[in-house]
N, C-alpha and C. Protein backbone atom coordinates (compact mmCIF):
# COMPACT_ATOMS: atom_id res chain seq x y z
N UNK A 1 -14.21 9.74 -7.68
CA UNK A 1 -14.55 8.33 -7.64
C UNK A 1 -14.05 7.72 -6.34
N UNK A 2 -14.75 6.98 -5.46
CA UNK A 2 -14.43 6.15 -4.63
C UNK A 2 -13.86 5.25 -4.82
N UNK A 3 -12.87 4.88 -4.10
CA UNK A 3 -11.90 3.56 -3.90
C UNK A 3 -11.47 2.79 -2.87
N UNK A 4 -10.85 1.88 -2.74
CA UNK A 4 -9.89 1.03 -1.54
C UNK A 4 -8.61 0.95 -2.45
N UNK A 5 -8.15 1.17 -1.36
CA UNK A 5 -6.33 0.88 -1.70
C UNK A 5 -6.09 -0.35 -0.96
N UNK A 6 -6.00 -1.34 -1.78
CA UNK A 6 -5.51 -3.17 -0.41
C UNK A 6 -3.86 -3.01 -0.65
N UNK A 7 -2.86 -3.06 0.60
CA UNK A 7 -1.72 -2.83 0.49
C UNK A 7 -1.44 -4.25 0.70
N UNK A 8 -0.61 -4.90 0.31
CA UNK A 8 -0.17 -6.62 0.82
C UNK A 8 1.54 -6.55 1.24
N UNK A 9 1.73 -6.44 2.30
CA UNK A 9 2.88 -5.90 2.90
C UNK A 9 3.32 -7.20 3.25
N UNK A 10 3.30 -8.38 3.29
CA UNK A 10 3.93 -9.51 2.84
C UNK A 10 4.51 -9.99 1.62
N UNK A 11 4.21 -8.95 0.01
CA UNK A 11 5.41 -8.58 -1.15
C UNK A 11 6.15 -7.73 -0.80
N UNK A 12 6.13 -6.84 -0.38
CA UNK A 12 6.73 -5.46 -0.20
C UNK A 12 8.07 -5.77 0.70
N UNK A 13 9.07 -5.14 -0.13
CA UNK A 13 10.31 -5.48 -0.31
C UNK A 13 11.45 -4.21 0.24
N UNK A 14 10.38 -2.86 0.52
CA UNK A 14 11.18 -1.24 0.36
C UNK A 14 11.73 -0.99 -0.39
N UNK A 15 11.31 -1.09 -1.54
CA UNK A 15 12.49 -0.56 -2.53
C UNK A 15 12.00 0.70 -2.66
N UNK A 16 10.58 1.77 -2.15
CA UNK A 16 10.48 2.75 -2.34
C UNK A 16 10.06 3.03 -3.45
N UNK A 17 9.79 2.56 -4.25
CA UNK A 17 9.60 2.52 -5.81
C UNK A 17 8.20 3.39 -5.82
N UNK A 18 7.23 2.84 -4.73
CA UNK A 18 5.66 3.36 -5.04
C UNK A 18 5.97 5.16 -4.57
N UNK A 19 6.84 5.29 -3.46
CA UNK A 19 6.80 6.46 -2.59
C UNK A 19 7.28 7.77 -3.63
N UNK A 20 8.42 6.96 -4.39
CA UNK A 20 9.01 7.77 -5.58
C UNK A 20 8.03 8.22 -6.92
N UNK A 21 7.27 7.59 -7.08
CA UNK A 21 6.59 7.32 -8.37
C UNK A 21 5.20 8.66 -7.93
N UNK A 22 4.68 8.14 -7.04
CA UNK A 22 3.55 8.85 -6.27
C UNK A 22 3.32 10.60 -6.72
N UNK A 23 2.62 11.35 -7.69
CA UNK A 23 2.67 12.23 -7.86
C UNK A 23 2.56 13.44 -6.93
N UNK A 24 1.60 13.01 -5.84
CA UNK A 24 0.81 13.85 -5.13
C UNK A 24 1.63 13.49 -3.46
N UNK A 25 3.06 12.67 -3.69
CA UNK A 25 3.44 12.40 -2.50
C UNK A 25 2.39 12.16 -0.97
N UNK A 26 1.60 10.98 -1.72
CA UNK A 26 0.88 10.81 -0.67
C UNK A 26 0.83 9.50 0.03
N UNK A 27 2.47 8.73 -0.05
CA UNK A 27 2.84 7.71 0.22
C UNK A 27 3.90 7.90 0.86
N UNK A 28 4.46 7.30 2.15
CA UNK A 28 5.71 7.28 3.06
C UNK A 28 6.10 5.86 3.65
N UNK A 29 6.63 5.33 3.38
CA UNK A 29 7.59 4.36 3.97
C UNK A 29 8.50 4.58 5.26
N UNK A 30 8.36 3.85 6.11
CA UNK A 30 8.92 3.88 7.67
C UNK A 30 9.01 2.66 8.25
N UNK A 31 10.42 2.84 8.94
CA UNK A 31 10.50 1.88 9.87
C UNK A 31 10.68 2.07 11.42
N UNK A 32 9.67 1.55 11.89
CA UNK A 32 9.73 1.54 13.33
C UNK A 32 9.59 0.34 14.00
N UNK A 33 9.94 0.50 15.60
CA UNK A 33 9.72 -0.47 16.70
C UNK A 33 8.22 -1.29 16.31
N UNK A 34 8.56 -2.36 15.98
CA UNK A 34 7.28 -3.40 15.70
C UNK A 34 6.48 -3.84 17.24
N UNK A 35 7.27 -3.14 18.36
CA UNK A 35 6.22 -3.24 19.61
C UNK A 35 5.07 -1.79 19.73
N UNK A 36 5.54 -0.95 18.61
CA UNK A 36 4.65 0.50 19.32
C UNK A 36 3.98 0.70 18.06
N UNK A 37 3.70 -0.52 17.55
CA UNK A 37 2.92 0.14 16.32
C UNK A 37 1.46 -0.54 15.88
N UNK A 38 0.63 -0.18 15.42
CA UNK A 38 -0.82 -0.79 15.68
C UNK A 38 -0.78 -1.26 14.02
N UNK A 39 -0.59 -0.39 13.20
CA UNK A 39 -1.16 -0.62 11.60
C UNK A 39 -0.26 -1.88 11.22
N UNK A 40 -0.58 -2.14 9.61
CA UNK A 40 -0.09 -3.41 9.07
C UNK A 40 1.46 -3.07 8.86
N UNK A 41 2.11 -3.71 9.20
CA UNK A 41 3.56 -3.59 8.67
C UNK A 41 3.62 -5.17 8.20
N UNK A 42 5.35 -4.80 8.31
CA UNK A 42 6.25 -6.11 7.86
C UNK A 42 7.34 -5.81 8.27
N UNK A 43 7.95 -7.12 8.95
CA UNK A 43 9.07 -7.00 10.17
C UNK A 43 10.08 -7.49 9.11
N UNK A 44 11.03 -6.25 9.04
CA UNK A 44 12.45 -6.23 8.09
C UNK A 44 13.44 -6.51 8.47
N UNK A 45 14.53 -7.35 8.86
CA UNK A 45 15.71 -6.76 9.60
C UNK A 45 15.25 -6.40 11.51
N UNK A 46 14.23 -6.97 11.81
CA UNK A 46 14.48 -6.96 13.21
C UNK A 46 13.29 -5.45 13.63
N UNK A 47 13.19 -4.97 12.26
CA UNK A 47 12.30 -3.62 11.92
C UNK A 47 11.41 -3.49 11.42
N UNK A 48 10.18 -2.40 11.67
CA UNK A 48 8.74 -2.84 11.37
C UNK A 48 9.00 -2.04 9.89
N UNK A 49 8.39 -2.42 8.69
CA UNK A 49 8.11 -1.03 7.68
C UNK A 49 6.80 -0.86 7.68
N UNK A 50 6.31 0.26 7.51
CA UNK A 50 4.79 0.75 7.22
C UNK A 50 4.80 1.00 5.88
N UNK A 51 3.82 0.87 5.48
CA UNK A 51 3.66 2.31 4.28
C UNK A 51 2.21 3.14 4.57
N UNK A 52 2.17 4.16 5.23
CA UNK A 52 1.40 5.11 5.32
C UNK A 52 0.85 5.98 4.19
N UNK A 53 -0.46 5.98 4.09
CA UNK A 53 -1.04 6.88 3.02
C UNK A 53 -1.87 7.89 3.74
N UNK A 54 -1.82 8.88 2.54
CA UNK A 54 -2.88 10.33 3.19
C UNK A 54 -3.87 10.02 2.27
N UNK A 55 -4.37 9.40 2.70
CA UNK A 55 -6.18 9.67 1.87
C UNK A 55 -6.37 10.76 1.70
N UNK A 56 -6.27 11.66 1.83
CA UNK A 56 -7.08 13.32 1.41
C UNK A 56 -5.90 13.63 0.70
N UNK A 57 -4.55 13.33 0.21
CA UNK A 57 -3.42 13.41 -0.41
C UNK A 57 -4.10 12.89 -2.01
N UNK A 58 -4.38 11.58 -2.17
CA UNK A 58 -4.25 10.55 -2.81
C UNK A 58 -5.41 10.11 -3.71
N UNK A 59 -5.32 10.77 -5.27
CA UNK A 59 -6.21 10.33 -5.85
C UNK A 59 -6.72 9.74 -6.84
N UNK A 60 -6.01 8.56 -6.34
CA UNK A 60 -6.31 7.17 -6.99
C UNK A 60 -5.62 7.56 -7.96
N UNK A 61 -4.86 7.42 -8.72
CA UNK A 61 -4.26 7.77 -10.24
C UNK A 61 -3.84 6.86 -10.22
N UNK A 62 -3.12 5.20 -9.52
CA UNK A 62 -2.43 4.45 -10.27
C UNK A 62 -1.18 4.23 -10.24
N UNK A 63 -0.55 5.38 -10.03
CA UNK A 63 0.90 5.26 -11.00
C UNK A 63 1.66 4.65 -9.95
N UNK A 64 1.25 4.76 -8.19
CA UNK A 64 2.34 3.96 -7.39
C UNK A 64 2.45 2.19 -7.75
N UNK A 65 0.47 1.58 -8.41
CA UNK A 65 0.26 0.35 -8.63
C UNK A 65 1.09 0.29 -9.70
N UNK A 66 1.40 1.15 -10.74
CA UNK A 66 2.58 0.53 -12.09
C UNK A 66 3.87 0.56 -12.12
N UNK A 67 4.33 1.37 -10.25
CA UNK A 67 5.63 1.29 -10.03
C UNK A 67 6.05 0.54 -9.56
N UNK A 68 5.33 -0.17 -8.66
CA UNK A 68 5.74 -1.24 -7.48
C UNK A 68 5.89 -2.65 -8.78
N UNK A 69 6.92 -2.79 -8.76
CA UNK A 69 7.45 -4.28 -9.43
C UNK A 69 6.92 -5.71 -8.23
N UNK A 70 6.00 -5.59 -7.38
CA UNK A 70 5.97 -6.74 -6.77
C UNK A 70 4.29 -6.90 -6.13
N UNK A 71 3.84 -6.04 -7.15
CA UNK A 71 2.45 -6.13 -6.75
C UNK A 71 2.01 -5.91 -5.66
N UNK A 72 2.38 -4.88 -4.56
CA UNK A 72 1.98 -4.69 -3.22
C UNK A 72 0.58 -3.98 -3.52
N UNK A 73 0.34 -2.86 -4.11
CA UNK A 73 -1.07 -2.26 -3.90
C UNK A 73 -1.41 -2.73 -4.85
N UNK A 74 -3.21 -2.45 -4.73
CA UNK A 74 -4.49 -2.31 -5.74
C UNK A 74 -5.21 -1.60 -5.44
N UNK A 75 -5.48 -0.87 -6.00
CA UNK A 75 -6.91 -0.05 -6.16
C UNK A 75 -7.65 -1.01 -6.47
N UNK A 76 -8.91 -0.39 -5.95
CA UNK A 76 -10.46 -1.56 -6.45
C UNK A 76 -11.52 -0.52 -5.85
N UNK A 77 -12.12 -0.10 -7.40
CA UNK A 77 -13.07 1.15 -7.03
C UNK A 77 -14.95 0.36 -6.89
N UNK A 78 -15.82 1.18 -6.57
CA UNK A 78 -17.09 0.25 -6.47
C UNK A 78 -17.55 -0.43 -7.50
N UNK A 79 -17.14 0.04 -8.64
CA UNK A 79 -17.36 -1.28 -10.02
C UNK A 79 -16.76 -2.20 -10.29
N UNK A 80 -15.80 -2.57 -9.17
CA UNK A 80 -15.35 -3.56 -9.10
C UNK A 80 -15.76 -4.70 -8.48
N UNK A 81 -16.54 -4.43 -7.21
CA UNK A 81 -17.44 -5.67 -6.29
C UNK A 81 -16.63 -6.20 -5.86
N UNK A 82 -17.36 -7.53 -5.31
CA UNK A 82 -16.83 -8.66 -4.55
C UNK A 82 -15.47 -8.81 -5.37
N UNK A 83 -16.26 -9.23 -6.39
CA UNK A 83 -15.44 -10.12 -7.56
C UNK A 83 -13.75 -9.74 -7.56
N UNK A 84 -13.93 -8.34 -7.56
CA UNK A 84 -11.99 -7.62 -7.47
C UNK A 84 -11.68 -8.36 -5.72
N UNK A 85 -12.57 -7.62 -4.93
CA UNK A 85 -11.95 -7.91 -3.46
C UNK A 85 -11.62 -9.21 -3.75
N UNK A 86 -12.06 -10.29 -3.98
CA UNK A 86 -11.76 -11.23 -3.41
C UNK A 86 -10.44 -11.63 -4.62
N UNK A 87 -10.30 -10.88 -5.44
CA UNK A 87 -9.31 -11.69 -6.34
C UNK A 87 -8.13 -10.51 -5.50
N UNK A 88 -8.11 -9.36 -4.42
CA UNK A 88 -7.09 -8.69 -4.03
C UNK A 88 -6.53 -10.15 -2.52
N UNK A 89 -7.58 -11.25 -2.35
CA UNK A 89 -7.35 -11.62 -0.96
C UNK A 89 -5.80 -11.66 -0.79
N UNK A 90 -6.01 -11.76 0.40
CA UNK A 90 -4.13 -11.39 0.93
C UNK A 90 -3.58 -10.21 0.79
N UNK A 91 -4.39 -9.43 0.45
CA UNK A 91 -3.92 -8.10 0.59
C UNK A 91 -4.74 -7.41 2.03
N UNK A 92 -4.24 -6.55 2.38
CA UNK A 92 -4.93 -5.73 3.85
C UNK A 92 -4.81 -4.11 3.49
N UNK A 93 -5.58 -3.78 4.32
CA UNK A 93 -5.76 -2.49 4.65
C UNK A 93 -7.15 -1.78 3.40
């Protein structure tokens, strides 16, 4: 089944919770220099965090969306439409 993963890295807090939970370890958390980095972060402490996914890792199961206590991801597969995207707005990626 096809999907989008919308990450909203303006909740996201690092607690690691999704990276831990993740069966197929296809989630990583990092912090780097917020000048050398192109993707979405969130500037922590002076520090960028990412959360990087392996799409060819990652299949869709969920369980990082029922770990994260702060609502950072969603899945939203094509039977979902507009209607999900736009209720994910503020989320990216």
């Amino acid at each position: 089944m096809a999907f989008a993963m919308h990450i909203n890295m303006e909740r996201c807090t690092g607690c690691n919770n999704c990276v831990v939970a993740c069966p197929v370890n296809a989630l990583e958390l990092n912090t780097v220099d917020p000048a050398s980095i192109d993707k979405i972060y969130l500037v922590q402490d002076g520090k960028a965090m990412i959360l990087d996914i392996d799409h060819e890792l990652c299949a869709g199961c969920g369980v990082c969306v029922e770990a994260c206590p702060y609502d950072v991801i969603r899945l939203v597969g094509p039977q979902d439409g507009p209607v999900a995207a736009k209720a994910a707005e503020g989320a990216t990626h």
